[in-house]
ModelCIF file with pLDDT and N, C-alpha, C, O atoms, coordinates in Angstrom:
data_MODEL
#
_entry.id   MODEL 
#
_entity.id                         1 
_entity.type                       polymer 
_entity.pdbx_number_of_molecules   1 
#
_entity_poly.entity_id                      1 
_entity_poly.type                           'polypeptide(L)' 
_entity_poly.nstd_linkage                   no 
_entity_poly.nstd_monomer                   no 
_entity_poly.pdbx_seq_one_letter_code       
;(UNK)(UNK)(UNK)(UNK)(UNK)(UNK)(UNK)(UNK)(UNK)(UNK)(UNK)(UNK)(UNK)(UNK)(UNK)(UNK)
(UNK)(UNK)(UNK)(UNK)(UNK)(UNK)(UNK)(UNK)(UNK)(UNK)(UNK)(UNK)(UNK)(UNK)(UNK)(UNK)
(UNK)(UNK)(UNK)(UNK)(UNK)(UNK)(UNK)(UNK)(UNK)(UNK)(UNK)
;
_entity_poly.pdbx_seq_one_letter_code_can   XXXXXXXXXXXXXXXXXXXXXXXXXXXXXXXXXXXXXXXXXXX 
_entity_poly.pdbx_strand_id                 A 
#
loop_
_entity_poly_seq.entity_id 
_entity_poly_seq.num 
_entity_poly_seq.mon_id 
_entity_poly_seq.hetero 
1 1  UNK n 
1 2  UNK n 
1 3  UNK n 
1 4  UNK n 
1 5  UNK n 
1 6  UNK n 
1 7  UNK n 
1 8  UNK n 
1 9  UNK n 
1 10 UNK n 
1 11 UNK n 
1 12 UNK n 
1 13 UNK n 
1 14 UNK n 
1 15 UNK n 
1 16 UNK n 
1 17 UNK n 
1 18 UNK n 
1 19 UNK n 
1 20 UNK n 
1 21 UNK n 
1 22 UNK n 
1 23 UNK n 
1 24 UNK n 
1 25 UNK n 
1 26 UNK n 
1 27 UNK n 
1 28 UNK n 
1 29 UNK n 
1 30 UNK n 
1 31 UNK n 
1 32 UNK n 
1 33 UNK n 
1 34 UNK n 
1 35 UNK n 
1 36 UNK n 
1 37 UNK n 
1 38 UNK n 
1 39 UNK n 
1 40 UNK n 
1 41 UNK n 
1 42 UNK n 
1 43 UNK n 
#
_struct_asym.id          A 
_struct_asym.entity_id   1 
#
loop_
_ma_qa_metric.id 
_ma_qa_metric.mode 
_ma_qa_metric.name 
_ma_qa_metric.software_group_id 
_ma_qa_metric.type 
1 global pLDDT . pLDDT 
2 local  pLDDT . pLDDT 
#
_ma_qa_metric_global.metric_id      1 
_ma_qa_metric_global.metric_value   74.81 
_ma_qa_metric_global.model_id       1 
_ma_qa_metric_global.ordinal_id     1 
#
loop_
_ma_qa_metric_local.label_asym_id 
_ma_qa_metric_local.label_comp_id 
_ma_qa_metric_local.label_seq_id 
_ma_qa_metric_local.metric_id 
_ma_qa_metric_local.metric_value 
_ma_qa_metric_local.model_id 
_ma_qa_metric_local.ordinal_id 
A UNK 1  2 71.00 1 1  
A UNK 2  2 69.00 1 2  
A UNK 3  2 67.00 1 3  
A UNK 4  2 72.00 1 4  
A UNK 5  2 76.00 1 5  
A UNK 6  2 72.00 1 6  
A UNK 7  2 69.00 1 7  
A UNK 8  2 71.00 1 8  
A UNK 9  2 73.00 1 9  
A UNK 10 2 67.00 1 10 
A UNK 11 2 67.00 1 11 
A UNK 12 2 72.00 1 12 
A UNK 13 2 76.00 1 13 
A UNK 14 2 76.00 1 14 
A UNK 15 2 80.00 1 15 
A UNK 16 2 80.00 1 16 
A UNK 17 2 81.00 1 17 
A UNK 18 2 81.00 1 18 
A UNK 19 2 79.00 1 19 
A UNK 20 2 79.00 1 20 
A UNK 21 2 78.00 1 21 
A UNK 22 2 80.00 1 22 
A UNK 23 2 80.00 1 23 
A UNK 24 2 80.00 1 24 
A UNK 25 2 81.00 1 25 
A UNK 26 2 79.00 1 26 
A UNK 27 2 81.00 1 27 
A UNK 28 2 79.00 1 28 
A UNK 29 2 77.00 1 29 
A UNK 30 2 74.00 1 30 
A UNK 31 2 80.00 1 31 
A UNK 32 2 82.00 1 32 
A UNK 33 2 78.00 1 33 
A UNK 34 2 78.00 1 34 
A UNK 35 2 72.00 1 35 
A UNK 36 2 70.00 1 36 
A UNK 37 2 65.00 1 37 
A UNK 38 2 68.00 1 38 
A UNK 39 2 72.00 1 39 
A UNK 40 2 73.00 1 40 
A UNK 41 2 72.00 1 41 
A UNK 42 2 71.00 1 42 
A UNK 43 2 69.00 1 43 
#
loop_
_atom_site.group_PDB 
_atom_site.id 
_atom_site.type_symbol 
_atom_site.label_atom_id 
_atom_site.label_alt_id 
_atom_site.label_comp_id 
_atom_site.label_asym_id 
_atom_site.label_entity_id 
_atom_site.label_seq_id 
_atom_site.pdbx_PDB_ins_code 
_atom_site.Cartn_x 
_atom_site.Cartn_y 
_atom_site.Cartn_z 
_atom_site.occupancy 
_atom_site.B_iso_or_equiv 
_atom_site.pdbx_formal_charge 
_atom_site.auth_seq_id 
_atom_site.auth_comp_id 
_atom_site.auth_asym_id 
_atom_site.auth_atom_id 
_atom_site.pdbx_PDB_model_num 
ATOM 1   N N  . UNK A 1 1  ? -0.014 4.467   -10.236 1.00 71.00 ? 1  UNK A N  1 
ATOM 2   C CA . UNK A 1 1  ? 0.520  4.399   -8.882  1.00 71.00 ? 1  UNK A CA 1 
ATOM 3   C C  . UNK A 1 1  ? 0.197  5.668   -8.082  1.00 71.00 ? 1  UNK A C  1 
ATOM 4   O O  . UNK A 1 1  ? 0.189  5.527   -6.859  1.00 71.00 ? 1  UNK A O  1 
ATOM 5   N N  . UNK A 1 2  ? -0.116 7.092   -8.662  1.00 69.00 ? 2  UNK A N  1 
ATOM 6   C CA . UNK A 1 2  ? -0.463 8.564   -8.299  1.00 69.00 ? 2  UNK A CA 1 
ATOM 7   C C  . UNK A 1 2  ? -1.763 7.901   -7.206  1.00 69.00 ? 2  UNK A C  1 
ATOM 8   O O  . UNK A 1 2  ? -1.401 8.064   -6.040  1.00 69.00 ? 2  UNK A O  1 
ATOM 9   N N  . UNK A 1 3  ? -2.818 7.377   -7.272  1.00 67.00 ? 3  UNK A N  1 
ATOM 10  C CA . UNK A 1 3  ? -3.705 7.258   -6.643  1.00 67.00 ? 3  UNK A CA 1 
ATOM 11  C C  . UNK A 1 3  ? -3.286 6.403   -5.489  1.00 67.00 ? 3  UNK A C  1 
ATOM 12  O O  . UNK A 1 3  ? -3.750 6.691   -4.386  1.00 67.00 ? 3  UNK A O  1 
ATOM 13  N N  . UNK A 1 4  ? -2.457 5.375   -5.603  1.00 72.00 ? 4  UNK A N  1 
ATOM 14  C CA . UNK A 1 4  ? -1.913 4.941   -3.989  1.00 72.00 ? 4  UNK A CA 1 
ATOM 15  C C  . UNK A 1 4  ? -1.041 5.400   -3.636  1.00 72.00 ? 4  UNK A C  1 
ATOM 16  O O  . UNK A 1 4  ? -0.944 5.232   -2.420  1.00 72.00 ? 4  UNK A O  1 
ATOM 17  N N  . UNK A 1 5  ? -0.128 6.037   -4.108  1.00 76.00 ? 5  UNK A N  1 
ATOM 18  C CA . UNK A 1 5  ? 0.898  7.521   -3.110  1.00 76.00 ? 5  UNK A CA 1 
ATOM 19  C C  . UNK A 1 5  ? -0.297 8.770   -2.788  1.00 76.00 ? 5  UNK A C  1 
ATOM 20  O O  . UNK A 1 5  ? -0.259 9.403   -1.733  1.00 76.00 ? 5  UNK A O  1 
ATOM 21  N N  . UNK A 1 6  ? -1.087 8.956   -3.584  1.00 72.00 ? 6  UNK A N  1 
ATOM 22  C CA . UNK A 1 6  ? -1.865 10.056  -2.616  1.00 72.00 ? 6  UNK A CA 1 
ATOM 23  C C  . UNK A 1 6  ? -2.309 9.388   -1.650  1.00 72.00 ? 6  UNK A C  1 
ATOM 24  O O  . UNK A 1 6  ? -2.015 9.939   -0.590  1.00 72.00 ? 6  UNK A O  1 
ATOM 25  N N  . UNK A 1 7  ? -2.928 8.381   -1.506  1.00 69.00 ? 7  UNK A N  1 
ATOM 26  C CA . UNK A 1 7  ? -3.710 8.243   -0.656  1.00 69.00 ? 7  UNK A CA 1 
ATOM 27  C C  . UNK A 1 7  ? -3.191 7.470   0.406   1.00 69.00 ? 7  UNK A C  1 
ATOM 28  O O  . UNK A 1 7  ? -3.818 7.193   1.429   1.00 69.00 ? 7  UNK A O  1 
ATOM 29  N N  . UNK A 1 8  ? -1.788 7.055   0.089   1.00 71.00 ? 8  UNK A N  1 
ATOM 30  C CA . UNK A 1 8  ? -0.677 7.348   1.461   1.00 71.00 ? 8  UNK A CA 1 
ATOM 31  C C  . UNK A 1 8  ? -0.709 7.987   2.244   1.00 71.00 ? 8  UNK A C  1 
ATOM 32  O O  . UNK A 1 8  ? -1.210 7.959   3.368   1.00 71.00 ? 8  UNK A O  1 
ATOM 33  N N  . UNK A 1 9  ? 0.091  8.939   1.459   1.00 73.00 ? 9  UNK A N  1 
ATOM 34  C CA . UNK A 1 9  ? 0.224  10.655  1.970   1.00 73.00 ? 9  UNK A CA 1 
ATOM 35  C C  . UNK A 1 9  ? -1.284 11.444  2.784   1.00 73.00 ? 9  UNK A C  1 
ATOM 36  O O  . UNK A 1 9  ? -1.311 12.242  3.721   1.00 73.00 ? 9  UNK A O  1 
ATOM 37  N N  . UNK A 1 10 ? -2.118 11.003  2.200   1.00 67.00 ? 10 UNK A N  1 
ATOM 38  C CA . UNK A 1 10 ? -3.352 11.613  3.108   1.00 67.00 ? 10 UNK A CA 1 
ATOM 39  C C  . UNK A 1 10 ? -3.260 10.640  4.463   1.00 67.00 ? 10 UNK A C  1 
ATOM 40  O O  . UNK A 1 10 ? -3.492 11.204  5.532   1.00 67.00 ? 10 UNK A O  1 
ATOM 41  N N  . UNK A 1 11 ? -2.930 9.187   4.492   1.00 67.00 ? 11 UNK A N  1 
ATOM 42  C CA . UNK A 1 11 ? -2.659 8.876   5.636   1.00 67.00 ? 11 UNK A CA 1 
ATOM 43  C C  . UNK A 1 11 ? -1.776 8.774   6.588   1.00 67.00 ? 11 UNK A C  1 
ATOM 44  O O  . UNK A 1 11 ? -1.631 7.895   7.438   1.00 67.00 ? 11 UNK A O  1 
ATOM 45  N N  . UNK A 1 12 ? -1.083 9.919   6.349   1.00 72.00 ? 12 UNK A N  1 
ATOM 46  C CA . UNK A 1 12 ? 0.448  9.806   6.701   1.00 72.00 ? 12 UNK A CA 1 
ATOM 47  C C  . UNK A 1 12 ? 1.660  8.622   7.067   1.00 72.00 ? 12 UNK A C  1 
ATOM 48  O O  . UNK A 1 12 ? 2.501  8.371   7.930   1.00 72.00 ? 12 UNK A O  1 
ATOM 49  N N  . UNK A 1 13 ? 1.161  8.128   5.868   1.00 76.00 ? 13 UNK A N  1 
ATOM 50  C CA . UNK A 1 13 ? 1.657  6.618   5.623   1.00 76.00 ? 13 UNK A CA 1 
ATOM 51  C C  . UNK A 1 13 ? 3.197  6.846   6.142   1.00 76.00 ? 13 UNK A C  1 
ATOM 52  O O  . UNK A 1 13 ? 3.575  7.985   6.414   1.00 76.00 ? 13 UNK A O  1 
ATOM 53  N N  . UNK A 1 14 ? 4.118  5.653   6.276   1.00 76.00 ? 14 UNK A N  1 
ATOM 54  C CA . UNK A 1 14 ? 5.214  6.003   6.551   1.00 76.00 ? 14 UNK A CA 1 
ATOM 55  C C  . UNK A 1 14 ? 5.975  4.846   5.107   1.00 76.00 ? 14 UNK A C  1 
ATOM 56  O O  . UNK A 1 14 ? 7.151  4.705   4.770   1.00 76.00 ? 14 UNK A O  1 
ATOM 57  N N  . UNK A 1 15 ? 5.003  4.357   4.688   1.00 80.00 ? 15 UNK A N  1 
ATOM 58  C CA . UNK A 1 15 ? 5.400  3.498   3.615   1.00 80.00 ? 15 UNK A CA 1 
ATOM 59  C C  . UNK A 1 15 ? 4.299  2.703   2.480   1.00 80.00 ? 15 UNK A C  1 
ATOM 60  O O  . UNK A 1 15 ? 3.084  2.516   2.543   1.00 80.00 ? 15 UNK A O  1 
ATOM 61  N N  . UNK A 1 16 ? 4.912  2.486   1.857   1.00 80.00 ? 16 UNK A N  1 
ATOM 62  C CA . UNK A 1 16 ? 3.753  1.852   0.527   1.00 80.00 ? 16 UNK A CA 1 
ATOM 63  C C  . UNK A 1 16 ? 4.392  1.029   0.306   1.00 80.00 ? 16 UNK A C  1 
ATOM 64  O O  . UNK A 1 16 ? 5.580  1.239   0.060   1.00 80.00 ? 16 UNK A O  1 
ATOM 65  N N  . UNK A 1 17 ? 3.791  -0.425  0.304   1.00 81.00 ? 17 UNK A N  1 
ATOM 66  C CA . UNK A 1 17 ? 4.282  -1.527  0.135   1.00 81.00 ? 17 UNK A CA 1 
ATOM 67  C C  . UNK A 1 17 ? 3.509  -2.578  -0.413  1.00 81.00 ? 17 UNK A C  1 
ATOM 68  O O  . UNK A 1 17 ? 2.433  -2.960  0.048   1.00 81.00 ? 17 UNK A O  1 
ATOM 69  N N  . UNK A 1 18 ? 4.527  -3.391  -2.175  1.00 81.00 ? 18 UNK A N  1 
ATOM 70  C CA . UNK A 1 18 ? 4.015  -3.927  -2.666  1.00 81.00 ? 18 UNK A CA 1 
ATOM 71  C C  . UNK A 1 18 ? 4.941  -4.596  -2.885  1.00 81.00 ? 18 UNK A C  1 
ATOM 72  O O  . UNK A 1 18 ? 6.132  -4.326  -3.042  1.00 81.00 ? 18 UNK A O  1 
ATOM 73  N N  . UNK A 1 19 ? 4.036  -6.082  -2.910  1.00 79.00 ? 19 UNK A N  1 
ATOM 74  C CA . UNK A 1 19 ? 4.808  -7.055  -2.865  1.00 79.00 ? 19 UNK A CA 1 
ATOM 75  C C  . UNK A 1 19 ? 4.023  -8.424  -3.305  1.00 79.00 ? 19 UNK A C  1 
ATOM 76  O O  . UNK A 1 19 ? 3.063  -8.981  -2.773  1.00 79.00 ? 19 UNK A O  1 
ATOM 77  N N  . UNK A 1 20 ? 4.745  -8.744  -4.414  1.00 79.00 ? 20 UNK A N  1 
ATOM 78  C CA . UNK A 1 20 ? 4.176  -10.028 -5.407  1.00 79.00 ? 20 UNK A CA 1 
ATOM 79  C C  . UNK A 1 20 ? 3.288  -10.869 -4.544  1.00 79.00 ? 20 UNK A C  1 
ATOM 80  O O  . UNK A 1 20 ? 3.699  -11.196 -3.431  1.00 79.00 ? 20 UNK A O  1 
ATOM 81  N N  . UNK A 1 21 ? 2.121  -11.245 -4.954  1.00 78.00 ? 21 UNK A N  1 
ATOM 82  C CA . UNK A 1 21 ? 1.398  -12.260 -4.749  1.00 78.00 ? 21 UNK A CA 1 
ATOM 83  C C  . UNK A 1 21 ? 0.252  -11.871 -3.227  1.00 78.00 ? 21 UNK A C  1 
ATOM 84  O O  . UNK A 1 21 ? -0.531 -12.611 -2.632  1.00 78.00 ? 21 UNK A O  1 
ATOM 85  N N  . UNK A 1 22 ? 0.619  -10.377 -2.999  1.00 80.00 ? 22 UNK A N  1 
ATOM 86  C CA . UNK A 1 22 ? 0.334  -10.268 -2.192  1.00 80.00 ? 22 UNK A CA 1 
ATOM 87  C C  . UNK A 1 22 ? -0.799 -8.597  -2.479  1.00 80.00 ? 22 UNK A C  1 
ATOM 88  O O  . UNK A 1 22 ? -0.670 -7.822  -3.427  1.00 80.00 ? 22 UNK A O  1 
ATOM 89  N N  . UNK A 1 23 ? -1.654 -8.497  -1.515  1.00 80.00 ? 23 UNK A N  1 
ATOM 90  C CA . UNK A 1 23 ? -2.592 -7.163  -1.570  1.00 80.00 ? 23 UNK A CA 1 
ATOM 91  C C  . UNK A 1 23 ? -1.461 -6.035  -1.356  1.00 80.00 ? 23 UNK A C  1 
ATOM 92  O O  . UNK A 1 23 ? -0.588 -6.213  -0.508  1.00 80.00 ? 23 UNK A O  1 
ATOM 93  N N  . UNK A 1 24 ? -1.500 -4.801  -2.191  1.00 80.00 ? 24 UNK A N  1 
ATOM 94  C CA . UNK A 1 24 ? -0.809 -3.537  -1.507  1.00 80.00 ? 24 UNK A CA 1 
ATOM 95  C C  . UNK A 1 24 ? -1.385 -3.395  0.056   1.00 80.00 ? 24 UNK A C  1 
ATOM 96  O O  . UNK A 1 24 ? -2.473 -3.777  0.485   1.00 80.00 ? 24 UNK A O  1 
ATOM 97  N N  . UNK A 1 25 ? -0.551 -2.875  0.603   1.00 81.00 ? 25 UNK A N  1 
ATOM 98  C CA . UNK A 1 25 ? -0.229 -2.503  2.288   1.00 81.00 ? 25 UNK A CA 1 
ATOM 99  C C  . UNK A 1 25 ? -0.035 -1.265  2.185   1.00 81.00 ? 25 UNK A C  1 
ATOM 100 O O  . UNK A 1 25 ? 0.759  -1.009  1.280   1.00 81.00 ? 25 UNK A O  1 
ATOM 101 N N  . UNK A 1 26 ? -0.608 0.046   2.990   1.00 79.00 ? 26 UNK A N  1 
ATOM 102 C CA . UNK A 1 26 ? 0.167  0.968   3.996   1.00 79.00 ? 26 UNK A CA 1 
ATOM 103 C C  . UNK A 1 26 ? 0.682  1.129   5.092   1.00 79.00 ? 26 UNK A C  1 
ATOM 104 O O  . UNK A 1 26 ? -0.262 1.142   5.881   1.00 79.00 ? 26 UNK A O  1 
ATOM 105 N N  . UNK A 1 27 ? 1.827  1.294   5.767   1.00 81.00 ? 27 UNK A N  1 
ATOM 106 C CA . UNK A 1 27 ? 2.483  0.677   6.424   1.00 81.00 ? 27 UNK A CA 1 
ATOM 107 C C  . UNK A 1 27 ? 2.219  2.548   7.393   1.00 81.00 ? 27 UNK A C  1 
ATOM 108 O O  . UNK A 1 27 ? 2.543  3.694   7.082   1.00 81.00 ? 27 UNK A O  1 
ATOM 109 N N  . UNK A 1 28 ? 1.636  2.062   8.357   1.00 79.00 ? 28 UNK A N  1 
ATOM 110 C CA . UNK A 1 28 ? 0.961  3.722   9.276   1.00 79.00 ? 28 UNK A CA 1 
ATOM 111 C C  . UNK A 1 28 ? 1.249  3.631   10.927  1.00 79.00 ? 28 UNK A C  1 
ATOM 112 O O  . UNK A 1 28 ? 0.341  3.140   11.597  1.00 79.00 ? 28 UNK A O  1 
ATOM 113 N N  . UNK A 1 29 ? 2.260  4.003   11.506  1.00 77.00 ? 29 UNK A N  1 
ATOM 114 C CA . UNK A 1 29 ? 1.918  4.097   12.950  1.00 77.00 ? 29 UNK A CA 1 
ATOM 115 C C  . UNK A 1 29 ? 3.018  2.587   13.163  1.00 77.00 ? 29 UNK A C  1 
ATOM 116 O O  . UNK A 1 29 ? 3.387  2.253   14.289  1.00 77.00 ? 29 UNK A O  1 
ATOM 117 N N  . UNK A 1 30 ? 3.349  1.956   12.142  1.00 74.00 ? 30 UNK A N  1 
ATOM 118 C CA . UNK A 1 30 ? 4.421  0.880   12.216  1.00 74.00 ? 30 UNK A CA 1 
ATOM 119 C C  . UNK A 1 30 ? 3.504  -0.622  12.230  1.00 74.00 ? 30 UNK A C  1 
ATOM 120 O O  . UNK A 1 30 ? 3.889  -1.709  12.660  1.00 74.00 ? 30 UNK A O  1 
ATOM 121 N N  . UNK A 1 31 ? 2.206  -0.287  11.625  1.00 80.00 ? 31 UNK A N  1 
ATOM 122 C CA . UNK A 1 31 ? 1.057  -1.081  11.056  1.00 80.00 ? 31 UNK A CA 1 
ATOM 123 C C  . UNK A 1 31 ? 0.944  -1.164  10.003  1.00 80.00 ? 31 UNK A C  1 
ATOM 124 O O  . UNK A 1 31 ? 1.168  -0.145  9.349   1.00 80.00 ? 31 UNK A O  1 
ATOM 125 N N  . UNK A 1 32 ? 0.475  -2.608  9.171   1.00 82.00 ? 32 UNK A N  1 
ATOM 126 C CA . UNK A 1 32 ? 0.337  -2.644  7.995   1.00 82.00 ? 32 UNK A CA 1 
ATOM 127 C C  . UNK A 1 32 ? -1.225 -2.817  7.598   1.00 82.00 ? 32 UNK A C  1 
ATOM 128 O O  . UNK A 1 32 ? -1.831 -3.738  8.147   1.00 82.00 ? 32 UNK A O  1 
ATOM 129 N N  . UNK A 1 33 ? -1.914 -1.988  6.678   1.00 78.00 ? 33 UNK A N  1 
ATOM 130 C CA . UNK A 1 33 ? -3.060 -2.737  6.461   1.00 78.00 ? 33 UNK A CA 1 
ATOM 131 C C  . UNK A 1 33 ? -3.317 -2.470  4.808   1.00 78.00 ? 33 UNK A C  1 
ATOM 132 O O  . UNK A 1 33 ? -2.910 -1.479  4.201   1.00 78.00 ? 33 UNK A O  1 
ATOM 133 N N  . UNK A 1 34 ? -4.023 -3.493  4.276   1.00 78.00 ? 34 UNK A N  1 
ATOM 134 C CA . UNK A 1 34 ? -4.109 -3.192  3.140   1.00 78.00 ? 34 UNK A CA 1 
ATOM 135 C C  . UNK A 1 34 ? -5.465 -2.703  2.592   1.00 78.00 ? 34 UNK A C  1 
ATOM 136 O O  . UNK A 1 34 ? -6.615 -2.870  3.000   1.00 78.00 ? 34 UNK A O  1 
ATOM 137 N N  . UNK A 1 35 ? -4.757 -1.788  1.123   1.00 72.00 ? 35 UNK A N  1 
ATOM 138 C CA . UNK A 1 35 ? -5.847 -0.896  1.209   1.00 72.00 ? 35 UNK A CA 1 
ATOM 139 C C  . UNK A 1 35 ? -6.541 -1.640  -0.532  1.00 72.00 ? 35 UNK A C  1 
ATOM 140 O O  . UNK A 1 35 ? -7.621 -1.080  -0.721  1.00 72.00 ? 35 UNK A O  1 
ATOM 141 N N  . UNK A 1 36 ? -6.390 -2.135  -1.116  1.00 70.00 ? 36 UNK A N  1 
ATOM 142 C CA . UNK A 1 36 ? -7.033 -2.906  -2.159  1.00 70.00 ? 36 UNK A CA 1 
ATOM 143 C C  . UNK A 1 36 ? -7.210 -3.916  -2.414  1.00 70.00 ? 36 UNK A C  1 
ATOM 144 O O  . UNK A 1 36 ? -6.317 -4.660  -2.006  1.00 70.00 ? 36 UNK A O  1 
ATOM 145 N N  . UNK A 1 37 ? -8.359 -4.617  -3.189  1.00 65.00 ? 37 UNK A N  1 
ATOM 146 C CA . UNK A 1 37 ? -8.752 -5.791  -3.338  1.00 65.00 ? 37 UNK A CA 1 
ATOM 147 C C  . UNK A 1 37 ? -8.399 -6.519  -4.411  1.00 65.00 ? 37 UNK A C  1 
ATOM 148 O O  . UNK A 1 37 ? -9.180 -7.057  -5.195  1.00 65.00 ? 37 UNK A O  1 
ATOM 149 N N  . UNK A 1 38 ? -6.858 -6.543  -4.460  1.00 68.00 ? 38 UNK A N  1 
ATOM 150 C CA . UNK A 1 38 ? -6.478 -6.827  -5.988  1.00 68.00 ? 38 UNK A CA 1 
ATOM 151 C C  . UNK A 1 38 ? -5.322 -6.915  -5.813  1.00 68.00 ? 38 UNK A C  1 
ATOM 152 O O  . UNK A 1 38 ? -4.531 -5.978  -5.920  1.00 68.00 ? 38 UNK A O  1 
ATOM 153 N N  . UNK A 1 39 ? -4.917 -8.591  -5.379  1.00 72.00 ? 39 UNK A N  1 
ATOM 154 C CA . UNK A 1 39 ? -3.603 -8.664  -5.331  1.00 72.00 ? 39 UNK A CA 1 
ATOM 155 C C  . UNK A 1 39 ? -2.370 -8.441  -6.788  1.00 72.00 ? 39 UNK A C  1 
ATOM 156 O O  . UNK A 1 39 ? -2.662 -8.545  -7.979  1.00 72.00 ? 39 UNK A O  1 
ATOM 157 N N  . UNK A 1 40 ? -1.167 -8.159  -6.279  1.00 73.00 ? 40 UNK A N  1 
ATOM 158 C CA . UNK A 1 40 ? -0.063 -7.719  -7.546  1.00 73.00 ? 40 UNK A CA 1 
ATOM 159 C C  . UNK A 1 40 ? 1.077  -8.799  -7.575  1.00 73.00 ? 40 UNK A C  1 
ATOM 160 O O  . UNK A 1 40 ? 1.481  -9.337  -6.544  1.00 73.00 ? 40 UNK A O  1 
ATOM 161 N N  . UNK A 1 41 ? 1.597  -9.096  -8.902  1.00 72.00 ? 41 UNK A N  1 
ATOM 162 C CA . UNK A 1 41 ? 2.101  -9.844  -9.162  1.00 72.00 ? 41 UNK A CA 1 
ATOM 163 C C  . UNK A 1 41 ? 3.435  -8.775  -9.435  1.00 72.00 ? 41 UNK A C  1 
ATOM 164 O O  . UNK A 1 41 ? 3.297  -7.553  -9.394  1.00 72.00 ? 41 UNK A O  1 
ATOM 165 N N  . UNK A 1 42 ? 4.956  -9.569  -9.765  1.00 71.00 ? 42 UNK A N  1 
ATOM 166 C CA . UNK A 1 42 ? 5.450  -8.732  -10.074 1.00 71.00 ? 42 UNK A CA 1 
ATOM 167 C C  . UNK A 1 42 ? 5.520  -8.080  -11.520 1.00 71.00 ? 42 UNK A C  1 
ATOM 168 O O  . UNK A 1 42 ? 5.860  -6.916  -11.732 1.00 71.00 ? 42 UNK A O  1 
ATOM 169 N N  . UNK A 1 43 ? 5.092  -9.144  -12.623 1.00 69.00 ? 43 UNK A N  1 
ATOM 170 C CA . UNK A 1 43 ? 4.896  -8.292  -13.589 1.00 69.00 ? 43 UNK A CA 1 
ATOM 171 C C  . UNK A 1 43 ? 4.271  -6.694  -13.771 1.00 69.00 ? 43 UNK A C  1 
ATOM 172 O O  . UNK A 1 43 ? 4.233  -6.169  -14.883 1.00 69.00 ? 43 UNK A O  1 
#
């Protein structure tokens, strides 16, 4: 998870957001976009 909180933080993310079935999101400026190609389940 160290590699998508840094690379939050370099975007002065205001949030990291993951959520089953769905791509991780950084949530920037009160925008969401996602930053990987590999959606997460909750396991």
């Amino acid at each position: 998870l160290d590699n998508l909180l840094r690379a939050g933080l370099g975007s002065r993310m205001q949030a990291l957001v993951l959520e089953p079935g769905r791509l991780p999101r950084l949530r920037v400026d009160g925008e969401e976009r996602e930053v990987t190609r590999t959606a997460l389940d909750g396991e």
